[in-house]
Structure formats: structure tokens, C-alpha cells
C-alpha atoms as a PDB file:
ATOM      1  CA  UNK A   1      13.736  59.397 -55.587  1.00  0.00           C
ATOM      2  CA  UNK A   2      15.893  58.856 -52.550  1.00  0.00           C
ATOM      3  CA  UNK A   3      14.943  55.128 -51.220  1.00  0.00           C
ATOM      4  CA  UNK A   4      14.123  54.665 -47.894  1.00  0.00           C
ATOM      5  CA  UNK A   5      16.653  54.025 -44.741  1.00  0.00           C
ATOM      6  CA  UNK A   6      16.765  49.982 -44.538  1.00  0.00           C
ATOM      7  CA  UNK A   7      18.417  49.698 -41.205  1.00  0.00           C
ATOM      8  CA  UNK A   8      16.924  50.533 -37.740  1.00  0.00           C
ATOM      9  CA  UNK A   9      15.178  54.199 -36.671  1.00  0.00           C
ATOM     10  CA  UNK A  10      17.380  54.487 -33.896  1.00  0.00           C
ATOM     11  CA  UNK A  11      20.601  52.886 -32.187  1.00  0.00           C
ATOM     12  CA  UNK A  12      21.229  53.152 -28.692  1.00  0.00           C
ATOM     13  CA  UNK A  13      24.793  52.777 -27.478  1.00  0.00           C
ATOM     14  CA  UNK A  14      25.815  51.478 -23.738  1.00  0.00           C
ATOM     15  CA  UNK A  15      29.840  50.743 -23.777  1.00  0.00           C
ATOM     16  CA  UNK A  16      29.892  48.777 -20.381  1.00  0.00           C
ATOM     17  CA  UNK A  17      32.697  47.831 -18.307  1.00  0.00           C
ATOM     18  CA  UNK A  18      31.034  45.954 -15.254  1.00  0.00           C
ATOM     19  CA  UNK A  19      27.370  47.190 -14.938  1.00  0.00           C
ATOM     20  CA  UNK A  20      25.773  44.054 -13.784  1.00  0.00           C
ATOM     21  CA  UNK A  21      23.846  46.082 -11.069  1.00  0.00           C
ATOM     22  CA  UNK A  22      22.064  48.833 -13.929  1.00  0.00           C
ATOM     23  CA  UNK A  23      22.460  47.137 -17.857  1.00  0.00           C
ATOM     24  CA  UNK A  24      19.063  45.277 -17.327  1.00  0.00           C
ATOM     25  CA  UNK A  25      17.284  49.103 -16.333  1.00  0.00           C
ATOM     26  CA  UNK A  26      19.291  50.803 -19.210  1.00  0.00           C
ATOM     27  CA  UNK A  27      18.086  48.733 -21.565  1.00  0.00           C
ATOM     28  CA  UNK A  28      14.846  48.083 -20.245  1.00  0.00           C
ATOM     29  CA  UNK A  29      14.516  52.141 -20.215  1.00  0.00           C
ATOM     30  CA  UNK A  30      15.208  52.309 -23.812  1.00  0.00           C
ATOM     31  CA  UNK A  31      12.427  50.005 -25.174  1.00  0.00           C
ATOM     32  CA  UNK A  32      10.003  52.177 -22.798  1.00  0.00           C
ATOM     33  CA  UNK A  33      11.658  55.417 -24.355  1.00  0.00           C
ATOM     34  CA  UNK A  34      11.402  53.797 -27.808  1.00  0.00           C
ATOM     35  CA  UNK A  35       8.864  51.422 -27.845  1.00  0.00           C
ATOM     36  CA  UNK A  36       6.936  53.264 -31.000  1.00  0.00           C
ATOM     37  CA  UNK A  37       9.673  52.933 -32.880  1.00  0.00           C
ATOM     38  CA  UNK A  38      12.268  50.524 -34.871  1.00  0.00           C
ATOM     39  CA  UNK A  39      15.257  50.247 -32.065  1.00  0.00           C
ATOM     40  CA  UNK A  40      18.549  48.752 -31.893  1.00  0.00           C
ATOM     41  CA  UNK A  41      20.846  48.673 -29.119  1.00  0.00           C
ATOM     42  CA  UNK A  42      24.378  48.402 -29.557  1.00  0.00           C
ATOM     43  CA  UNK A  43      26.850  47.759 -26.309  1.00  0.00           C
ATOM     44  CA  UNK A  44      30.035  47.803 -26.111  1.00  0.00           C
ATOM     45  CA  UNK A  45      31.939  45.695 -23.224  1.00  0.00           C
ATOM     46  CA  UNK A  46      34.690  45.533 -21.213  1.00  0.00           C
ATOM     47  CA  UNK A  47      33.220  43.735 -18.272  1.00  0.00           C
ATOM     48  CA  UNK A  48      34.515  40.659 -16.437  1.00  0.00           C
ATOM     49  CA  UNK A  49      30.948  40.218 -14.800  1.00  0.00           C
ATOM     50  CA  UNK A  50      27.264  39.218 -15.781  1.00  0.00           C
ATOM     51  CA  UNK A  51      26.726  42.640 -18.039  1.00  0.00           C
ATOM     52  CA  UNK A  52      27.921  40.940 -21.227  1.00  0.00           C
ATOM     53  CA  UNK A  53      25.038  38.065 -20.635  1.00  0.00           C
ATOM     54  CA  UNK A  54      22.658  40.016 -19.398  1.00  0.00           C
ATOM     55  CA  UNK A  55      22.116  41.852 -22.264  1.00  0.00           C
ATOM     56  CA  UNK A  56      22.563  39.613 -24.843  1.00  0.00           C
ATOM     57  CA  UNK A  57      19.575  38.012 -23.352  1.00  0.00           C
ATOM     58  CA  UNK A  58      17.607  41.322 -23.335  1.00  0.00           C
ATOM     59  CA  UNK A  59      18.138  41.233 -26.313  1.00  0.00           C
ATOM     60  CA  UNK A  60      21.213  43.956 -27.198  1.00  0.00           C
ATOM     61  CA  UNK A  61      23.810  43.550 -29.559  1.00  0.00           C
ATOM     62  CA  UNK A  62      27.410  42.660 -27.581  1.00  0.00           C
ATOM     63  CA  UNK A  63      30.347  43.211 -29.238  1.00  0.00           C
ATOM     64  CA  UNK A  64      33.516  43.689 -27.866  1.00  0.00           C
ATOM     65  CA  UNK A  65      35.989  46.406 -28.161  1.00  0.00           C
ATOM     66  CA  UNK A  66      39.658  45.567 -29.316  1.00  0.00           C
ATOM     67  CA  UNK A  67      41.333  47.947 -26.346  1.00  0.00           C
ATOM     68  CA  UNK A  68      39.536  49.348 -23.265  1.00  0.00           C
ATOM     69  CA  UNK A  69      38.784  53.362 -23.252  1.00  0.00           C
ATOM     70  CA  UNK A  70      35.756  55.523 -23.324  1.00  0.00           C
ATOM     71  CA  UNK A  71      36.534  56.486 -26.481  1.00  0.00           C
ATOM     72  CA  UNK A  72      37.314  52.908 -27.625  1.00  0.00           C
ATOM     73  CA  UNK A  73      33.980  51.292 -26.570  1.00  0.00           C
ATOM     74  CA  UNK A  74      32.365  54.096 -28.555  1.00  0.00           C
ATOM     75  CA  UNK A  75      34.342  53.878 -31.637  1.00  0.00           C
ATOM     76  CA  UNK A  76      33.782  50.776 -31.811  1.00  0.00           C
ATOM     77  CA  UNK A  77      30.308  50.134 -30.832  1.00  0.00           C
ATOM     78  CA  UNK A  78      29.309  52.941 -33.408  1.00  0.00           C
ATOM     79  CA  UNK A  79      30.363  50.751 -36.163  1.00  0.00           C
ATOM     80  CA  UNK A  80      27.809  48.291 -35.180  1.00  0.00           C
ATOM     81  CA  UNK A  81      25.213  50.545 -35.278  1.00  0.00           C
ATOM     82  CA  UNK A  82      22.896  50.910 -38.271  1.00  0.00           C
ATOM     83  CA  UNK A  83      20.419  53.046 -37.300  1.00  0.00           C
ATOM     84  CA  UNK A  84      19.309  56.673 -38.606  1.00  0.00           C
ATOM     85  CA  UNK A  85      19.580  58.475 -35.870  1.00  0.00           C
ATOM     86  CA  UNK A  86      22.281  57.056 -33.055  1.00  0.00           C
ATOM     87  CA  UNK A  87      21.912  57.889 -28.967  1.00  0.00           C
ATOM     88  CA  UNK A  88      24.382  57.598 -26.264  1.00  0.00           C
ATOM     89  CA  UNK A  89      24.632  57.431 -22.558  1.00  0.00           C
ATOM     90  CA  UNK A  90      26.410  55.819 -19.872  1.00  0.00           C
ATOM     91  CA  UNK A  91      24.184  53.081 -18.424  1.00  0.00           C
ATOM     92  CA  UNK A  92      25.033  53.228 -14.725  1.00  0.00           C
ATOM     93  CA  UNK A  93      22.118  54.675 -13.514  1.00  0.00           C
ATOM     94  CA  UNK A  94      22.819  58.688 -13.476  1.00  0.00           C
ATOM     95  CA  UNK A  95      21.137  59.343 -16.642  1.00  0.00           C
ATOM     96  CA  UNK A  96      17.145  58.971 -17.085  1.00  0.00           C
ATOM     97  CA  UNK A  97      17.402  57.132 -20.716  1.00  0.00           C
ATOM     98  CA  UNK A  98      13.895  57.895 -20.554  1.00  0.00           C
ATOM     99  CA  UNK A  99      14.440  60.948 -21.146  1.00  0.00           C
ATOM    100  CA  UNK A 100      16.138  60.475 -24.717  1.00  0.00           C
ATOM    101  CA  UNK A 101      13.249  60.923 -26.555  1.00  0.00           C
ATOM    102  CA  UNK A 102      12.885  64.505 -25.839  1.00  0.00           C
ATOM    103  CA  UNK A 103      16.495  64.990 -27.313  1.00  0.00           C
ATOM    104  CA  UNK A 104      15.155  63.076 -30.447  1.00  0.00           C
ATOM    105  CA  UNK A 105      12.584  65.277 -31.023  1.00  0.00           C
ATOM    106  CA  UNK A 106      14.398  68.540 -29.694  1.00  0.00           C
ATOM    107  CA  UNK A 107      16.564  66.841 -33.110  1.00  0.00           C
ATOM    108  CA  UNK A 108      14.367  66.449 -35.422  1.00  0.00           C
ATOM    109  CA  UNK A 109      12.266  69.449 -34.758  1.00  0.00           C
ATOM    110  CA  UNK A 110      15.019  71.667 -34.962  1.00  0.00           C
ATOM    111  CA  UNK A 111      16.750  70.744 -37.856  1.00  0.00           C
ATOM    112  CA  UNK A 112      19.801  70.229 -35.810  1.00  0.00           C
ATOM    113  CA  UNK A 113      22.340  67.265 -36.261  1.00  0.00           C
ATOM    114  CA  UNK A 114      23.369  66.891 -32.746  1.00  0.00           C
ATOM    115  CA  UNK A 115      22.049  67.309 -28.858  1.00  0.00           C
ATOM    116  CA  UNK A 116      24.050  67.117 -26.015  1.00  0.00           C
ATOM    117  CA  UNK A 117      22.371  67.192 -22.763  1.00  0.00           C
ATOM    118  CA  UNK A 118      22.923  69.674 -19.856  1.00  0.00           C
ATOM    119  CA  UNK A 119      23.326  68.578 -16.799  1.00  0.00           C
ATOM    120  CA  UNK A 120      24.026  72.054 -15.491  1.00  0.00           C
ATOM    121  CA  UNK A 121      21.336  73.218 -16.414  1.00  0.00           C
ATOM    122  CA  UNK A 122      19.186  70.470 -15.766  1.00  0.00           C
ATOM    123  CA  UNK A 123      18.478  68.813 -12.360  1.00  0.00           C
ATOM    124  CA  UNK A 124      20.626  67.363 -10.312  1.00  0.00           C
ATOM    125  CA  UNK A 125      20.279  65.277  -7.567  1.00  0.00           C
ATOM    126  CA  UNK A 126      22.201  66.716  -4.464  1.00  0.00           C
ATOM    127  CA  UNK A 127      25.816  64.282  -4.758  1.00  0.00           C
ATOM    128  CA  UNK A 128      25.506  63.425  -7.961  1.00  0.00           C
ATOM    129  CA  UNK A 129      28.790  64.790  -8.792  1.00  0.00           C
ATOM    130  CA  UNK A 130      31.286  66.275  -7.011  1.00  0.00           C
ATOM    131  CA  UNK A 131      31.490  69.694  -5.869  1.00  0.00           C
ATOM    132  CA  UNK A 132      34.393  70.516  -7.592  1.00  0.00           C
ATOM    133  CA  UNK A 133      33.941  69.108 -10.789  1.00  0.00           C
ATOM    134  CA  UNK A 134      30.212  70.812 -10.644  1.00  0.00           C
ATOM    135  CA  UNK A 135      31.299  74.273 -10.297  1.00  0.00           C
ATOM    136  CA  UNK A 136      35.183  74.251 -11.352  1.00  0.00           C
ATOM    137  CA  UNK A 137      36.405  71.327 -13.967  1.00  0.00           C
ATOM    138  CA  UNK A 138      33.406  70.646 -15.749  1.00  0.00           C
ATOM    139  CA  UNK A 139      32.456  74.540 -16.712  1.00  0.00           C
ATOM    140  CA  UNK A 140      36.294  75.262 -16.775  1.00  0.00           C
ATOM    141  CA  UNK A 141      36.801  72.637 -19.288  1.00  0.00           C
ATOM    142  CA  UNK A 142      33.529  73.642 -20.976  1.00  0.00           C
ATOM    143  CA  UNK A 143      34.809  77.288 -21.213  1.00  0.00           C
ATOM    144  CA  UNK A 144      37.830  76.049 -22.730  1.00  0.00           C
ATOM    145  CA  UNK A 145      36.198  74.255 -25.926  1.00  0.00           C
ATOM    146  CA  UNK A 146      34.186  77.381 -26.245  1.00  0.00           C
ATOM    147  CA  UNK A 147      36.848  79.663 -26.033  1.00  0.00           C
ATOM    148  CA  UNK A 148      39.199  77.608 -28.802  1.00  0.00           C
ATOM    149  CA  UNK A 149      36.381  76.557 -30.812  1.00  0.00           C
ATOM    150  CA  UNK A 150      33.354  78.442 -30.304  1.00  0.00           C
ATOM    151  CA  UNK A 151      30.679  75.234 -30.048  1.00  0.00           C
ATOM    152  CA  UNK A 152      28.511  77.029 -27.519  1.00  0.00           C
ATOM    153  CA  UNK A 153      27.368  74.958 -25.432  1.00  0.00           C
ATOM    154  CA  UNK A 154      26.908  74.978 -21.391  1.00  0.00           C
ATOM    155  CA  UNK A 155      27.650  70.773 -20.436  1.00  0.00           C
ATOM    156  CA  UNK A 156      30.934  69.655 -22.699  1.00  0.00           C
ATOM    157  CA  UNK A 157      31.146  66.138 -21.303  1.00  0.00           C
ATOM    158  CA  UNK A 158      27.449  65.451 -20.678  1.00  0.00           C
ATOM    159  CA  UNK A 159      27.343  61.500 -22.107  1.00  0.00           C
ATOM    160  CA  UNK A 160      23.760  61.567 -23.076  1.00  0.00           C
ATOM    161  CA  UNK A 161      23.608  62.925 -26.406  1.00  0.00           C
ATOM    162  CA  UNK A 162      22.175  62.191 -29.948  1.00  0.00           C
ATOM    163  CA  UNK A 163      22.790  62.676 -33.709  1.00  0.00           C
ATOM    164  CA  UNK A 164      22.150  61.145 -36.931  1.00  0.00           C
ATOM    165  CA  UNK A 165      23.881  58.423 -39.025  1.00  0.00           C
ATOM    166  CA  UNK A 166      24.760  61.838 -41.393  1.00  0.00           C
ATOM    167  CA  UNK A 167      26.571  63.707 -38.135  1.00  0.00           C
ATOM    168  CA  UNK A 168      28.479  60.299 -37.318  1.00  0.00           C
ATOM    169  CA  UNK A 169      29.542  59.801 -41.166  1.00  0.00           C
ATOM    170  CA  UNK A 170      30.912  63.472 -41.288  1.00  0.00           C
ATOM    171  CA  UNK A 171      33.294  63.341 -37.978  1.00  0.00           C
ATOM    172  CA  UNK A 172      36.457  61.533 -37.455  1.00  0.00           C
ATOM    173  CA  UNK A 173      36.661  59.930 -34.474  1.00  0.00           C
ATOM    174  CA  UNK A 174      40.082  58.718 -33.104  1.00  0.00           C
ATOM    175  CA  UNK A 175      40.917  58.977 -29.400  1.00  0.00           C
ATOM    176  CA  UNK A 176      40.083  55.869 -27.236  1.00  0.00           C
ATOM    177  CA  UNK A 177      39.963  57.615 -23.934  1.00  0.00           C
ATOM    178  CA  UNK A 178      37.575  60.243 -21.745  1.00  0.00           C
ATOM    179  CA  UNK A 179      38.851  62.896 -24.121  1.00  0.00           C
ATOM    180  CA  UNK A 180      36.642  60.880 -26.534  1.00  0.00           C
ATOM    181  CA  UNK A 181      34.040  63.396 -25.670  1.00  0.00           C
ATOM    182  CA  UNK A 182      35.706  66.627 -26.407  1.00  0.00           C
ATOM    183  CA  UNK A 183      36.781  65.489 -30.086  1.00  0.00           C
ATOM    184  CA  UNK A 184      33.347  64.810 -30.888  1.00  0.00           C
ATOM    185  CA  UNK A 185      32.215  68.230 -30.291  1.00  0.00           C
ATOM    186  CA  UNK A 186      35.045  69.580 -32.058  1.00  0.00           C
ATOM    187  CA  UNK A 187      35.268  67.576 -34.757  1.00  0.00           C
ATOM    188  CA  UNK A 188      31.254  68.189 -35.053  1.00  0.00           C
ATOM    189  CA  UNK A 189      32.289  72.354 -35.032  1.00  0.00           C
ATOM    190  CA  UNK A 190      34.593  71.649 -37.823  1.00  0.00           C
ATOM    191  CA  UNK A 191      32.185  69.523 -39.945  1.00  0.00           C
ATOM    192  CA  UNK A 192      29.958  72.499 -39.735  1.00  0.00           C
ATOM    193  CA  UNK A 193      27.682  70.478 -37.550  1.00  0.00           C
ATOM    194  CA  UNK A 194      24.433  72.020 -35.746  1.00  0.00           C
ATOM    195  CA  UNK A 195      24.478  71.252 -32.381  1.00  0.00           C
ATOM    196  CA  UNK A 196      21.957  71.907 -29.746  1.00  0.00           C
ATOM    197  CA  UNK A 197      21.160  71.675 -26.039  1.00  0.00           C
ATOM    198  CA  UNK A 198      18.441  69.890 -24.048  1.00  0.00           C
ATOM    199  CA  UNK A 199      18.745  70.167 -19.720  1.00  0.00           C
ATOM    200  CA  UNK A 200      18.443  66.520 -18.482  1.00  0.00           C
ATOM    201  CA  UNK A 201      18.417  65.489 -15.178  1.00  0.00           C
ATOM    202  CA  UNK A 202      21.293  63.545 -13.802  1.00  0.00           C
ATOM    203  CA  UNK A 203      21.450  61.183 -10.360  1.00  0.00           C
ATOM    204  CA  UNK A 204      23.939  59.219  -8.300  1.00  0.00           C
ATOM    205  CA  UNK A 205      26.386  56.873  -9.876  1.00  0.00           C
ATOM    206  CA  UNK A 206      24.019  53.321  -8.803  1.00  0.00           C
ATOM    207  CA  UNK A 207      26.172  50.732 -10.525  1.00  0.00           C
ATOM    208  CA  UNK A 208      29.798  49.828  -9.857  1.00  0.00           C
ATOM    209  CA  UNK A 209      32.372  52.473  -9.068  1.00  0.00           C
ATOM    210  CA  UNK A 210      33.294  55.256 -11.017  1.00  0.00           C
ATOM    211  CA  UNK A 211      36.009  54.503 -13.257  1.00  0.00           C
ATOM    212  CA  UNK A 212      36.872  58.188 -13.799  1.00  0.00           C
ATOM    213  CA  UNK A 213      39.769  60.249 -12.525  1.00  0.00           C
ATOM    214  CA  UNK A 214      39.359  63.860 -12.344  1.00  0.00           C
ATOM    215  CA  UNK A 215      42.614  65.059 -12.431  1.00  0.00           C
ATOM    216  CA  UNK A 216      43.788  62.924 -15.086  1.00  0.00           C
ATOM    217  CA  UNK A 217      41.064  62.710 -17.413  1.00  0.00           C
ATOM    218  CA  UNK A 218      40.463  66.679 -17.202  1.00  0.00           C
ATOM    219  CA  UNK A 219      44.379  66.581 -18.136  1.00  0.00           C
ATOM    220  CA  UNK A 220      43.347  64.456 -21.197  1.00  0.00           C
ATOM    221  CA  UNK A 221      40.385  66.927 -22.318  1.00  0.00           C
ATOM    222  CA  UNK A 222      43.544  70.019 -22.094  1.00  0.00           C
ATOM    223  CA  UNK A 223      45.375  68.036 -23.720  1.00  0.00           C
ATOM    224  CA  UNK A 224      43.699  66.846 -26.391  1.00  0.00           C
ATOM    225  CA  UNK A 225      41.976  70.932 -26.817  1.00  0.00           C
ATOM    226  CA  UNK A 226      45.945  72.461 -26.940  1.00  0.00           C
ATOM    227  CA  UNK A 227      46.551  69.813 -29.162  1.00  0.00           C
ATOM    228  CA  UNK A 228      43.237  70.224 -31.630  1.00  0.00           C
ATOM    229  CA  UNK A 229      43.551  74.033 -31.871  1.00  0.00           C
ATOM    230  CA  UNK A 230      47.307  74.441 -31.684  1.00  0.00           C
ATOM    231  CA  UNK A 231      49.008  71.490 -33.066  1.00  0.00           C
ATOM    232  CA  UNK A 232      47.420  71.620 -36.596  1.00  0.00           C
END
């Protein structure tokens, strides 16, 4: 007889780097999202503001990452995280954490391992993102891990996704920066993975400025693609 899971139904992760203005509503959102069931919520920070304090008094676990990076925070925060199945998202105010729970279910329903959300195919307020990442870097780059390794999927570096402890267990994560979020999908295609899609809405950036750079983070996700298909 298998024994039963003994650490949390779900983890939520929010790596932070100065979200004063919109940690408080993340995690506020995720209790709503979650509240019928056993949650933990894990974030990861950078910050030199109030978001570390914030959210250790609602309650979060705050660790702190060894280098800064996307992919760092995650790494990192994911090994605090003992729940059975594990969420993600930025928490900066352009993703509807209430929302999650559909993903869960669209999960467990389906007998998949992973969702990502969609963005493009969800709603999206008008400015939300920029023009040209909208309709040229984000489905070029998209295209691109489709093309080299056939995941099949519409929204490559949509940040609100969720899996199970098993997925996590099965993928080997490494890079520390943006390209964080290509590797998981393609380390998830070579772990045989079953990944799915659920459109999500997605809103204006309300927190503190965008710490993204097109150009040289969409240089990362080549990069790191050319580099995963071609230079092993």
C-alpha cells in the first residue's frame, strides 16, 4: 500500500525581487484560490524593500536565493517546497493567481504532469505587453522550441504554470536566468513529460518595474535552444 503524501497539497512559488507594492495581493490571492486545501507558499527573494517582511508576516516561507536570476530564485525556492503538486507565477500583478486553480484541475483531470498558461490565447489587457514581443519574440521564440523539440505548445514563457512533485523530481534544472523557462519545457519533453495548456488572462505590470530585457533575454532563450538541441 503506497502511504499517503505527508507534506502540503500544494506549493505556491513567488521569487520576488522588490514587490512591496503586489506580494501582500499575491499571496492573499492564493489562500482565496486555495483556501479548501492544504497550501504552502514558498518565495524566493532578492528584494532590498518591505517584500521580504511582508510576507513572512502573511505568513509565506522566505528564503533567500544564493545568486540573483529568474532561474535562480526558482531553483532554489523549489527546494523548499514540499508540496504534491507545485504552482508558479510572477507576483507583480499581471497574472490572476486566482485563476490557478483551474490549471490544477485542467492537471489532475487530465492526467497530465504539467500546465503552462496561454496568454495568447487568453485575454489580455490592451498594454499588457509590448507589441513586439506580443506578435514577434514571444511566438518566434515559441516556434523555435517547437520546431527543435516538438513540446507543442502556443505561450513558451508564460510564468504561470503547474506540475507535480513527480514532474519536478524527473527534470534537471540548471540555468539561473530568464532562459530558466525554456529548459523547463525542454527538459519536461525529454523526461517524457505530459504537458498541457490552459488560456489565462494576463494585465499590466502593477508592481515595480520590469526587470526584463527583450533583446537580451530573447538572446538567452536562442541561446540556451542552439545549445540544448545542438550542443549535445
Amino acid at each position: 500500500m503506497v502511504p499517503a503524501y505527508s507534506g502540503h497539497d500544494i506549493s505556491v512559488v513567488f521569487p520576488c525581487k522588490n514587490e512591496e507594492p503586489t506580494i501582500g495581493e499575491a499571496i492573499d490571492k492564493a489562500r482565496r484560490a486555495f483556501s479548501d486545501r492544504d497550501l504552502q507558499i514558498v518565495v524566493p527573494d532578492s528584494s532590498t524593500d518591505r517584500t521580504p517582511e511582508i510576507a513572512g508576516e502573511l505568513g509565506a516561507l522566505v528564503v533567500t536565493p544564493p545568486e540573483l536570476g529568474y532561474g535562480a530564485a526558482y531553483i532554489h525556492g523549489f527546494k523548499h517546497c514540499d508540496g504534491r503538486l507545485i504552482a508558479m507565477a510572477d507576483p507583480d500583478g499581471t497574472y490572476d493567481v486566482l485563476e490557478m486553480p483551474g490549471m490544477v484541475r485542467r492537471l489532475e483531470d487530465g492526467g497530465f504532469d504539467m500546465i503552462m498558461g496561454s496568454r495568447l490565447k487568453g485575454e489580455m489587457e490592451p498594454g499588457a505587453m509590448p507589441a513586439f514581443k506580443r506578435y514577434f519574440g514571444n511566438p518566434f521564440l515559441t516556434w523555435m522550441l517547437n520546431f527543435l523539440f516538438g513540446v507543442g505548445i502556443s505561450d513558451a514563457h508564460c510564468g504561470m504554470r503547474v506540475f507535480t512533485r513527480e514532474a519536478l523530481d524527473r527534470i534537471n534544472l540548471k540555468t539561473t536566468g530568464m532562459e530558466f523557462a525554456s529548459e523547463m519545457l525542454v527538459e519536461a519533453k525529454r523526461a517524457g513529460l505530459k504537458i498541457g495548456e490552459v488560456p489565462i488572462s494576463y494585465r499590466k505590470r502593477s508592481g515595480a518595474p520590469s526587470k526584463l530585457s527583450s533583446l537580451g533575454d530573447g538572446w538567452r532563450h536562442i541561446r540556451y535552444m542552439l545549445s540544448a538541441r545542438f550542443g549535445r
